[in-house]
Protein backbone atom coordinates (compact mmCIF):
# COMPACT_ATOMS: atom_id res chain seq x y z
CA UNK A 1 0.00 0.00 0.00
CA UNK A 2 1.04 3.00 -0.92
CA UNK A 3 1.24 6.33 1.31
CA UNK A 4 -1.08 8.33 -1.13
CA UNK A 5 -3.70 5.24 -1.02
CA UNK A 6 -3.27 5.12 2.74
CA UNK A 7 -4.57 8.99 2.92
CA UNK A 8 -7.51 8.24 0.37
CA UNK A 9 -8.83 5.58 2.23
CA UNK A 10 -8.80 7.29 5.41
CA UNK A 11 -10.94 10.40 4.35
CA UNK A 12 -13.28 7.80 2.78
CA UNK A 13 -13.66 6.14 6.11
CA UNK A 14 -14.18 10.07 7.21
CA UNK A 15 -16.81 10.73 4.61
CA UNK A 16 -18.73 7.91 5.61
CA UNK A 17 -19.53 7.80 9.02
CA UNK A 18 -18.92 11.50 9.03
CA UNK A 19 -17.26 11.67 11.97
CA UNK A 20 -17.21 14.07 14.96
CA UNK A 21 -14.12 16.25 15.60
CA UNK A 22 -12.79 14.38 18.53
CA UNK A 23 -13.67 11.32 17.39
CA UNK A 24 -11.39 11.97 13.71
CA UNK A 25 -8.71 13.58 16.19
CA UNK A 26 -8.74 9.53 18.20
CA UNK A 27 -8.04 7.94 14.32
CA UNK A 28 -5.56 10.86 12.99
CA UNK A 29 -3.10 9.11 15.72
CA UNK A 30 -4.05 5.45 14.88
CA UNK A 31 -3.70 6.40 11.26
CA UNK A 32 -0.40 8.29 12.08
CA UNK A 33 1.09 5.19 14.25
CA UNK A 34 -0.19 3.02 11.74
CA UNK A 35 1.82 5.06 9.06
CA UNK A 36 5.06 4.59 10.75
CA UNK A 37 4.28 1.06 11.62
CA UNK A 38 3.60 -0.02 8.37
CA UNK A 39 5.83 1.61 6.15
CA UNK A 40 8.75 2.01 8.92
CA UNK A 41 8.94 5.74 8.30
CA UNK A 42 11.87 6.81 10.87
CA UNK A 43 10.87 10.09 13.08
CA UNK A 44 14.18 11.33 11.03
CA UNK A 45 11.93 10.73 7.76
CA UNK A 46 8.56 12.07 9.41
CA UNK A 47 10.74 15.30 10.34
CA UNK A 48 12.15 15.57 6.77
CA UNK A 49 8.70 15.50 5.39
CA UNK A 50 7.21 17.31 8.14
CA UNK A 51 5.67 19.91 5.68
CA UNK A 52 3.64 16.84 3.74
CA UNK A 53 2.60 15.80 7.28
CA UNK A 54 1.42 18.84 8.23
CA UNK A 55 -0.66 19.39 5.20
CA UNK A 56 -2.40 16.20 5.74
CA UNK A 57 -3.07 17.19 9.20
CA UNK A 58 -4.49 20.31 8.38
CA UNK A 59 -6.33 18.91 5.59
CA UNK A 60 -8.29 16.28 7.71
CA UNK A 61 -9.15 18.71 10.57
CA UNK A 62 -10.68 21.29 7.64
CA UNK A 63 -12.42 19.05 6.54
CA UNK A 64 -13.88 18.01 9.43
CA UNK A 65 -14.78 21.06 10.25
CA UNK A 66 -17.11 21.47 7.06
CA UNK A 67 -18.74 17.99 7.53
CA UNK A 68 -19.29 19.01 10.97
CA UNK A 69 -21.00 22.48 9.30
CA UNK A 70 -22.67 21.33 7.16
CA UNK A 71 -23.91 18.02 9.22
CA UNK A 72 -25.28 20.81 12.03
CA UNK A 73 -26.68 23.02 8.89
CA UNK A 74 -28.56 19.82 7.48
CA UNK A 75 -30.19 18.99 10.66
CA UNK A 76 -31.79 22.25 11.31
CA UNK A 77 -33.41 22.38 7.75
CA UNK A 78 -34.83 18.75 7.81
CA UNK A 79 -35.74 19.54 10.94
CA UNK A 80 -37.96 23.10 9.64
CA UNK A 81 -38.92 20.50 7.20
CA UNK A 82 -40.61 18.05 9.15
CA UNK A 83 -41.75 20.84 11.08
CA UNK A 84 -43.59 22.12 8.11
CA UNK A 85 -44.59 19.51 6.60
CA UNK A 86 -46.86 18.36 9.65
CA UNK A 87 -47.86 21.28 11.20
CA UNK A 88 -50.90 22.48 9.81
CA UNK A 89 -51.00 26.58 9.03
CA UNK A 90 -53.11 28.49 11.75
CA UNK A 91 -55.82 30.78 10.61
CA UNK A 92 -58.97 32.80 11.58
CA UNK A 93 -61.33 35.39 11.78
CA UNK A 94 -63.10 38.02 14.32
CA UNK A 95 -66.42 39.84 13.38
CA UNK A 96 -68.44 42.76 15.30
CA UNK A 97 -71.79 44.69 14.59
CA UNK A 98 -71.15 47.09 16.50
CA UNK A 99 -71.26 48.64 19.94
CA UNK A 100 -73.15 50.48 22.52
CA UNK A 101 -75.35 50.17 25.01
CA UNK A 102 -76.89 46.49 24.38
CA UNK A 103 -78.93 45.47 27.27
CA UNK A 104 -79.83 42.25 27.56
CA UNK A 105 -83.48 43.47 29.50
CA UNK A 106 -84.11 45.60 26.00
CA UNK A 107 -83.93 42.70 23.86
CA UNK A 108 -86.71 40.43 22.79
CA UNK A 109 -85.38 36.73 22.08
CA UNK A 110 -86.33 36.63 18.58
CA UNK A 111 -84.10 39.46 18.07
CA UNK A 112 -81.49 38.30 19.83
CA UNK A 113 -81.07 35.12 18.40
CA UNK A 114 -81.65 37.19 14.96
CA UNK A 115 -77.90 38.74 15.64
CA UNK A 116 -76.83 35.63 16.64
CA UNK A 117 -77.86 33.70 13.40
CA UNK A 118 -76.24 36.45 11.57
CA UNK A 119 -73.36 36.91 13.07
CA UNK A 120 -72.82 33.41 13.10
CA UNK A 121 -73.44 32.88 8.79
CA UNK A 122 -71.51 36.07 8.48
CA UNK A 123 -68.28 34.41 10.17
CA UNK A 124 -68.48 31.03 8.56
CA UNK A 125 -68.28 32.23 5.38
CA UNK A 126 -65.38 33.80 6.47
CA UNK A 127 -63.78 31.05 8.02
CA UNK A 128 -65.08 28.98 4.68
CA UNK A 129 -62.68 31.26 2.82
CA UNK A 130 -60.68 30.81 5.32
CA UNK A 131 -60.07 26.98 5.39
CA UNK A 132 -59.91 26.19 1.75
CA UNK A 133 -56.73 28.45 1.45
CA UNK A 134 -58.52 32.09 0.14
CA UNK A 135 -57.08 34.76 1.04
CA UNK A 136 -57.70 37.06 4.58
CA UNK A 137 -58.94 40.00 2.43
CA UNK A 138 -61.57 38.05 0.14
CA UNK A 139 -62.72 36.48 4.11
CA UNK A 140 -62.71 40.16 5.52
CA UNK A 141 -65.14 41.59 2.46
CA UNK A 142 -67.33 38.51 1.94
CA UNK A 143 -68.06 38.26 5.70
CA UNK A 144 -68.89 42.23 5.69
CA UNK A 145 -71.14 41.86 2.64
CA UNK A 146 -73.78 39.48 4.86
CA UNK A 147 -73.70 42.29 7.39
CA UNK A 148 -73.85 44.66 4.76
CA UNK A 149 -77.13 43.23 3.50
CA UNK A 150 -79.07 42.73 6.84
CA UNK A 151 -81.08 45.23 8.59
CA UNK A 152 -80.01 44.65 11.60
CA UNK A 153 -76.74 46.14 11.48
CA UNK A 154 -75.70 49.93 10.83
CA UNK A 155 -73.90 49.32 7.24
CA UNK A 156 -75.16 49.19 4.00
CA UNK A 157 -78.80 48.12 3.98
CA UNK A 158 -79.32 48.71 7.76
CA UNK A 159 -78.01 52.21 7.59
CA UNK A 160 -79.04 54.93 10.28
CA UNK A 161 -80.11 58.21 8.54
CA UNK A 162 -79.07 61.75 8.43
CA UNK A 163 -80.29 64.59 9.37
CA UNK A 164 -81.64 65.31 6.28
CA UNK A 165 -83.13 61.77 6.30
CA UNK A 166 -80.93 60.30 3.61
CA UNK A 167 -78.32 57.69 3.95
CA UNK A 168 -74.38 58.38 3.77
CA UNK A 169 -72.50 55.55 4.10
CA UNK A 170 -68.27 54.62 4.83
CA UNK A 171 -65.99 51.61 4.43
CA UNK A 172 -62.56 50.90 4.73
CA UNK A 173 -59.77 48.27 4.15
CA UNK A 174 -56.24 47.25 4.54
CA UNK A 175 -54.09 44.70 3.76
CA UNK A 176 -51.40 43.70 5.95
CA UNK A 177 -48.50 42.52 4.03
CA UNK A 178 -48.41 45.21 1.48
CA UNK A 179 -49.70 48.25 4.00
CA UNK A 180 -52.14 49.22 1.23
CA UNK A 181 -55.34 50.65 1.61
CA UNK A 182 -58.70 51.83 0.46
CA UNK A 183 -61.93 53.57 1.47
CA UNK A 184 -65.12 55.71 0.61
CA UNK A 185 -66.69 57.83 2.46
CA UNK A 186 -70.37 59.72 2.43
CA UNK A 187 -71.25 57.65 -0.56
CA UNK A 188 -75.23 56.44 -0.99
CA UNK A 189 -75.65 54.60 -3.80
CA UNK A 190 -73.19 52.12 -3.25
CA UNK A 191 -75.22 48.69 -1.82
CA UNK A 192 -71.80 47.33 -1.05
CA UNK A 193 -69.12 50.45 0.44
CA UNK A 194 -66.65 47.40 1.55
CA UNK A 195 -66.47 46.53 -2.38
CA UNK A 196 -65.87 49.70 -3.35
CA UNK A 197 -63.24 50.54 -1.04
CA UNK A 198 -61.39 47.53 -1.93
CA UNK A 199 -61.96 48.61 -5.63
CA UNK A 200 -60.13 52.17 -4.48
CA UNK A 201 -57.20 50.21 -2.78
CA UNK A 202 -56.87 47.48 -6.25
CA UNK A 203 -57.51 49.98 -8.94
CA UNK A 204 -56.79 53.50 -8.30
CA UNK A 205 -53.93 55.50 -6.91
CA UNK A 206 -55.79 56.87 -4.18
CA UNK A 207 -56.88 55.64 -0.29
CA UNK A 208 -59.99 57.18 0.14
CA UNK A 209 -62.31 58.92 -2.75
CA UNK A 210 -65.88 60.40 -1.32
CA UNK A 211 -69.44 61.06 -2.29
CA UNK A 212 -69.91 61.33 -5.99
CA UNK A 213 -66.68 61.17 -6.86
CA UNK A 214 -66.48 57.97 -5.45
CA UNK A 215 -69.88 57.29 -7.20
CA UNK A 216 -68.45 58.18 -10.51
CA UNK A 217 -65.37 55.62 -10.07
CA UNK A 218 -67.41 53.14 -8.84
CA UNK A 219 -69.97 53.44 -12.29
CA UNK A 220 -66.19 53.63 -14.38
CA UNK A 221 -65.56 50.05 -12.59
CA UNK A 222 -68.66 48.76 -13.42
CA UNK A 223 -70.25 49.32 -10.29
CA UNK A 224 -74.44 49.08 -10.22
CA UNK A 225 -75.81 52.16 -8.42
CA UNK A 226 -78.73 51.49 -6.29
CA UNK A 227 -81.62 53.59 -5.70
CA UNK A 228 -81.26 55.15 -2.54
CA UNK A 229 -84.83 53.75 -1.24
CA UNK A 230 -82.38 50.27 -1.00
CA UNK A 231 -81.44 51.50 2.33
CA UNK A 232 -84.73 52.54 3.76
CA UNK A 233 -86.00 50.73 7.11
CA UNK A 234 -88.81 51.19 9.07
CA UNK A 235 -86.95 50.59 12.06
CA UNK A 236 -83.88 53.17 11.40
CA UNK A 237 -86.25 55.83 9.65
CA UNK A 238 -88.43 55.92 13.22
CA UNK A 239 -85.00 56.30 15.40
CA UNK A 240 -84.51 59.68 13.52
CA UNK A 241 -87.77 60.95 13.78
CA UNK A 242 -87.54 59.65 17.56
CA UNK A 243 -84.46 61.76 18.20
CA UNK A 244 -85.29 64.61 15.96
CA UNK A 245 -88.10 64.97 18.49
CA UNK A 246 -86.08 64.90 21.41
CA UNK A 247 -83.58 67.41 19.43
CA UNK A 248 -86.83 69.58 19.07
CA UNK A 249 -87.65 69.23 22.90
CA UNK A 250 -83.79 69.94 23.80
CA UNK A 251 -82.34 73.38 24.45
CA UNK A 252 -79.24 72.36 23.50
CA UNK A 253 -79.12 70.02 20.17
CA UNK A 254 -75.26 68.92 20.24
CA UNK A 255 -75.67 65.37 21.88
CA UNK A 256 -78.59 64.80 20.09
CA UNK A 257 -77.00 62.81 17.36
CA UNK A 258 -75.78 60.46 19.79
CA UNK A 259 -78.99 58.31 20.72
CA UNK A 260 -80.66 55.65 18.51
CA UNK A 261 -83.80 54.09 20.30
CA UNK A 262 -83.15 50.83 18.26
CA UNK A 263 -79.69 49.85 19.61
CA UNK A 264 -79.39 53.04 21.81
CA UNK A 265 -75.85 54.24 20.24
CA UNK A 266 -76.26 54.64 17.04
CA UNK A 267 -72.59 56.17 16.80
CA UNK A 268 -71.60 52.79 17.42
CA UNK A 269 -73.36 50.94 14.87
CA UNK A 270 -70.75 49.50 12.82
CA UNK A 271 -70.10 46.20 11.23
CA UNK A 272 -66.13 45.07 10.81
CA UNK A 273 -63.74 41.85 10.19
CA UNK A 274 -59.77 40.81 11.18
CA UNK A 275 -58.89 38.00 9.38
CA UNK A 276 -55.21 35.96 9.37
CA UNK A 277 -55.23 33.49 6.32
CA UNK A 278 -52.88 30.20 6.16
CA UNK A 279 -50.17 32.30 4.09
CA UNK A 280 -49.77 34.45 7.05
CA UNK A 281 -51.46 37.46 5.43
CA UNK A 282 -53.43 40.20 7.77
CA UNK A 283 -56.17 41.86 6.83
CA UNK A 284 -59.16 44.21 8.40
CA UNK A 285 -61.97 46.10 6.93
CA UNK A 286 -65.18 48.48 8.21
CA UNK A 287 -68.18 49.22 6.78
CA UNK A 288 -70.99 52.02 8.79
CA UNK A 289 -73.67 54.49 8.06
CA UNK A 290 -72.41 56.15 10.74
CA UNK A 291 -74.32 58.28 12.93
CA UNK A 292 -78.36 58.73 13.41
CA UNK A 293 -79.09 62.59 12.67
CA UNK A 294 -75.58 62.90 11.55
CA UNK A 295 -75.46 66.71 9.93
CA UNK A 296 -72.69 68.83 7.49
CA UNK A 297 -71.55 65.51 5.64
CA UNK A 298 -69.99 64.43 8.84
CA UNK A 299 -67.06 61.69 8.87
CA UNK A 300 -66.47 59.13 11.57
CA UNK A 301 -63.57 56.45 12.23
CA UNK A 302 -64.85 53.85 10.15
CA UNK A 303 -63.09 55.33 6.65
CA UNK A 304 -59.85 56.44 8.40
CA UNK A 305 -56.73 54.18 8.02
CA UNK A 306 -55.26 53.68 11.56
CA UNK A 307 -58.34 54.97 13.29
CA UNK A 308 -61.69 52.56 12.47
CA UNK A 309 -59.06 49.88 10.42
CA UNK A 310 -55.59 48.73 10.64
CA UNK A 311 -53.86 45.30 9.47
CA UNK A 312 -49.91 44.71 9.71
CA UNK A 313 -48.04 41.48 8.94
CA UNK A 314 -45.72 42.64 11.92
CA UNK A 315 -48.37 42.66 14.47
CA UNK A 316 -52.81 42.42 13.98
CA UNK A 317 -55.33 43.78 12.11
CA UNK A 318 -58.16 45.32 14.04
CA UNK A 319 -61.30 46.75 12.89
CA UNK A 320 -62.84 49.32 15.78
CA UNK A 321 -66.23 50.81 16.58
CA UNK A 322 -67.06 53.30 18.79
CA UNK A 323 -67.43 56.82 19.37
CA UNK A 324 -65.69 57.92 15.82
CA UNK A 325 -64.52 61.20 17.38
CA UNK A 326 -62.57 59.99 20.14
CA UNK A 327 -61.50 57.41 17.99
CA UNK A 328 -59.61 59.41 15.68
CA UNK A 329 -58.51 61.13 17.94
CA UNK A 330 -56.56 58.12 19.72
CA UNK A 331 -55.94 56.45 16.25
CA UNK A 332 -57.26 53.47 17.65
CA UNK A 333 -56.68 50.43 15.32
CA UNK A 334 -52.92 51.93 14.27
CA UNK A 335 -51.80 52.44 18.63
CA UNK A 336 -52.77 49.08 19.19
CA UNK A 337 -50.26 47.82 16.03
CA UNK A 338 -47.66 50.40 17.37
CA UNK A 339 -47.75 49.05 21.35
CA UNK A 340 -47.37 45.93 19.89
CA UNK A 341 -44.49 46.76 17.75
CA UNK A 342 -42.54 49.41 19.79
CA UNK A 343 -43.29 48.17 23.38
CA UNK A 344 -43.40 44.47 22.84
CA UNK A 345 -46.55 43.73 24.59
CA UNK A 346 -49.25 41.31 23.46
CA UNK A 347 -51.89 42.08 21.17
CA UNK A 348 -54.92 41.44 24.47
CA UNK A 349 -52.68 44.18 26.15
CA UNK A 350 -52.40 46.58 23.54
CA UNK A 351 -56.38 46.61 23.48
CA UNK A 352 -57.12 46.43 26.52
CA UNK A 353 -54.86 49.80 27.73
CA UNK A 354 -56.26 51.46 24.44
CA UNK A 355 -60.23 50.40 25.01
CA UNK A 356 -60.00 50.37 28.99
CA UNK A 357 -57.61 53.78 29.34
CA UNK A 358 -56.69 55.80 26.56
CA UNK A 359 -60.26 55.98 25.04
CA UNK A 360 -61.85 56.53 28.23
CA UNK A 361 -59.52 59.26 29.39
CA UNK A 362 -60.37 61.34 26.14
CA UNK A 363 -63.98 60.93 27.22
CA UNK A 364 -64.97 58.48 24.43
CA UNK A 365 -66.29 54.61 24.22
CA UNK A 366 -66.68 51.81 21.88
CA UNK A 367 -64.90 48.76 21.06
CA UNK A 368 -62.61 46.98 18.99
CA UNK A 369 -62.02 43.24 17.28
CA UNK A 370 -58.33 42.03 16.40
CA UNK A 371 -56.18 39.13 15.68
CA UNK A 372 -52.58 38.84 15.30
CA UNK A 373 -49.43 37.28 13.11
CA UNK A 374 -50.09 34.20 15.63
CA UNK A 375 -53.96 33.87 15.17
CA UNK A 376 -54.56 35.12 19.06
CA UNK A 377 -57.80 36.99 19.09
CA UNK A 378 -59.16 39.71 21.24
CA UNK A 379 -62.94 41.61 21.09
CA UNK A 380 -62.23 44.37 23.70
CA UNK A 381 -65.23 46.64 24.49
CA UNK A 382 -66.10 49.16 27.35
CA UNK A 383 -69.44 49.99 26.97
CA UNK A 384 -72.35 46.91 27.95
CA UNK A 385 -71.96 45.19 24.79
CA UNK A 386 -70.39 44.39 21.94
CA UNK A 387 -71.78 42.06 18.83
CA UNK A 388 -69.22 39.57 18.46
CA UNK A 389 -68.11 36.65 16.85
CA UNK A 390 -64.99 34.70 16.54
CA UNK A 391 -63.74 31.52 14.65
CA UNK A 392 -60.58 29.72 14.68
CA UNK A 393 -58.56 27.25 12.43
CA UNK A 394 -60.38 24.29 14.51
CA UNK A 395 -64.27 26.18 13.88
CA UNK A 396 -64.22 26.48 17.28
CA UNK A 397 -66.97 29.28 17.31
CA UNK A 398 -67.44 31.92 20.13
CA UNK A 399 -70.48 34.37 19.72
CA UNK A 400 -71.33 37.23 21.96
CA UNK A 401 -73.75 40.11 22.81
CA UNK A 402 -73.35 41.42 26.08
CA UNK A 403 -70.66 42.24 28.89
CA UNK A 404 -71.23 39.42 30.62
């Protein structure tokens, strides 16, 4: 056997078993003893070629080094592998209809369980979406348009009225993992405002376009204008007469906006969604017709990025209602993203100091829904009730009305 053989077949027995540094370090000296063993090389000799040993030393213990790399570096990314391959991708969805003061003495079981059954279709389509792999925006909007279309809820067909006894409605949307936006605001012709502000955030330059103008983009898209009769109720269209009586009765008419017979706060009758889908994606959208006796064109949270809607890969997405105001005022949905992001603390805390403190302390009230990167979920509220709903990635469903 030759020398040069002797090497070759040692590094194959190294390749093989890829062998750990100490344990190659234990056969370098056999191999070395069992160089001078069986080709008699002299120490004299070894010293003359000291420079070939040397090499071969170095050459073994680099190399060892590598397999030892690159052993470690294959590990970890079979083991993200496996990991992958049977862990199943988490995902869901939180709804409200809005918030106020909901008494459970002031409402009838029929109508109760009328919010419930909506609520509940409203969030498995959603979660539908959801679970065969759509996207957390096409769950937020398609879940908004059955809240959209009922009655009960202050958005599209159940829309309060103005002052003027017309309808004026607002939506927003946002998209976590690209930041991008849309909304309309003050438009009432549009049966759907959540479609149309996603239309603003996929096909024009622009966040937010209002009132005809957003009309007139909506018509270029292809949009069907309804007749604004769509959105008369019996119900809404008797809380404004209702408080335009008490506004006529009242010396002073500046809080007079604030009270809807039919679910008491009409400023916070809003309908919203926070979806996470299985590729990770955030999303949140709002949809209102704001406030009963609402005068001057006036503009709530619901239509204002950061305020009524928020969604960031980096933390939630949260869609608020309350007092629109105050809300503004505290940027609700974008402080709750920012705590999270700049402070470190959990989405449930973030709400909770935001709905619980910071709104309160402004002198305003309302609520929010949210879910983050991780699929935690959190409906915070301070006033006695909330319309709720929440699904996860096993349909575990929750559904709530009241504080308590």
């Amino acid at each position: 056997m030759h020398l040069n053989e002797f090497i070759v077949h040692f590094i194959d027995v190294f390749n093989i078993y890829h062998l750990k540094f100490l344990q190659v370090q234990t056969l370098l000296a056999l191999y070395i003893c069992g160089i001078c063993g069986i080709f008699k090389i002299q120490y004299k000799k070894l010293h003359m070629n000291r420079i070939l040993t040397l090499l071969i030393v170095f050459f073994v213990l680099f190399s060892c080094d590598n397999v030892k790399k690159t052993t470690s570096e294959g590990s970890i990314s079979e083991h993200k592998t496996e990991k992958s391959d049977t862990e199943e991708p988490t995902f869901g969805l939180v709804i409200h209809g809005g918030a106020g003061t909901i008494l459970k003495k002031n409402m009838s079981d029929s109508l109760e369980n009328a919010y419930k059954q909506k609520l509940e279709e409203a969030i498995r389509v959603g979660h539908e979406i959801l679970k065969n792999g759509g996207t957390a925006m096409e769950a937020v909007t398609k879940t908004i348009n059955i809240m959209e279309d009922s009655p009960l809820f202050n958005a599209g067909k159940g829309a309060v009225f103005t002052h003027e006894e017309t309808n004026e409605l607002d939506a927003s949307v946002m998209d976590g993992a690209t930041l991008n936006a849309g909304a309309v605001t003050g438009v009432t012709r549009i049966k759907n405002p959540i479609d149309l502000a996603l239309e603003v955030m996929n096909n024009s330059p622009h966040v937010m376009l209002a009132g005809e103008g957003a009309e007139i983009f909506a018509q270029e898209k292809g949009f069907e204008l309804v007749d604004p009769y769509y959105f008369y109720t019996e119900n809404r269209f008797q809380s404004l007469q209702r408080v335009k009586q008490k506004e006529s009765n009242s010396i002073s008419s500046s809080s007079s906006s604030t009270f809807d017979p039919y679910i008491k706060d009409s400023k916070f009758g809003t309908v919203g969604c926070a979806a996470l889908d299985k590729n990770g994606n955030l999303a949140a959208g709002t949809s209102t017709g704001g406030m009963t006796n609402k005068r001057w064109n006036r503009i709530g949270d619901a239509p204002i990025i950061g305020a009524g809607t928020y969604a960031n890969n980096a933390t939630c997405a949260v869609s608020s209602t309350g007092w629109g105001e105050y809300f503004i005022r505290a940027m609700v949905a974008h402080d709750i993203s920012a705590m999270m992001e700049y402070k470190g603390v959990s989405l449930k805390e973030a709400a909770k100091e935001v709905i619980q403190e910071k709104v309160p302390n402004l002198g305003g009230n309302g609520g929010i829904v949210a879910i983050d990167k991780d699929g935690n979920v959190t409906m915070e509220f301070n006033t006695a009730g909330m319309y709720r709903a929440h699904m996860n990635a096993e349909g575990e469903l929750v559904i709530g009305i009241y504080k308590d």
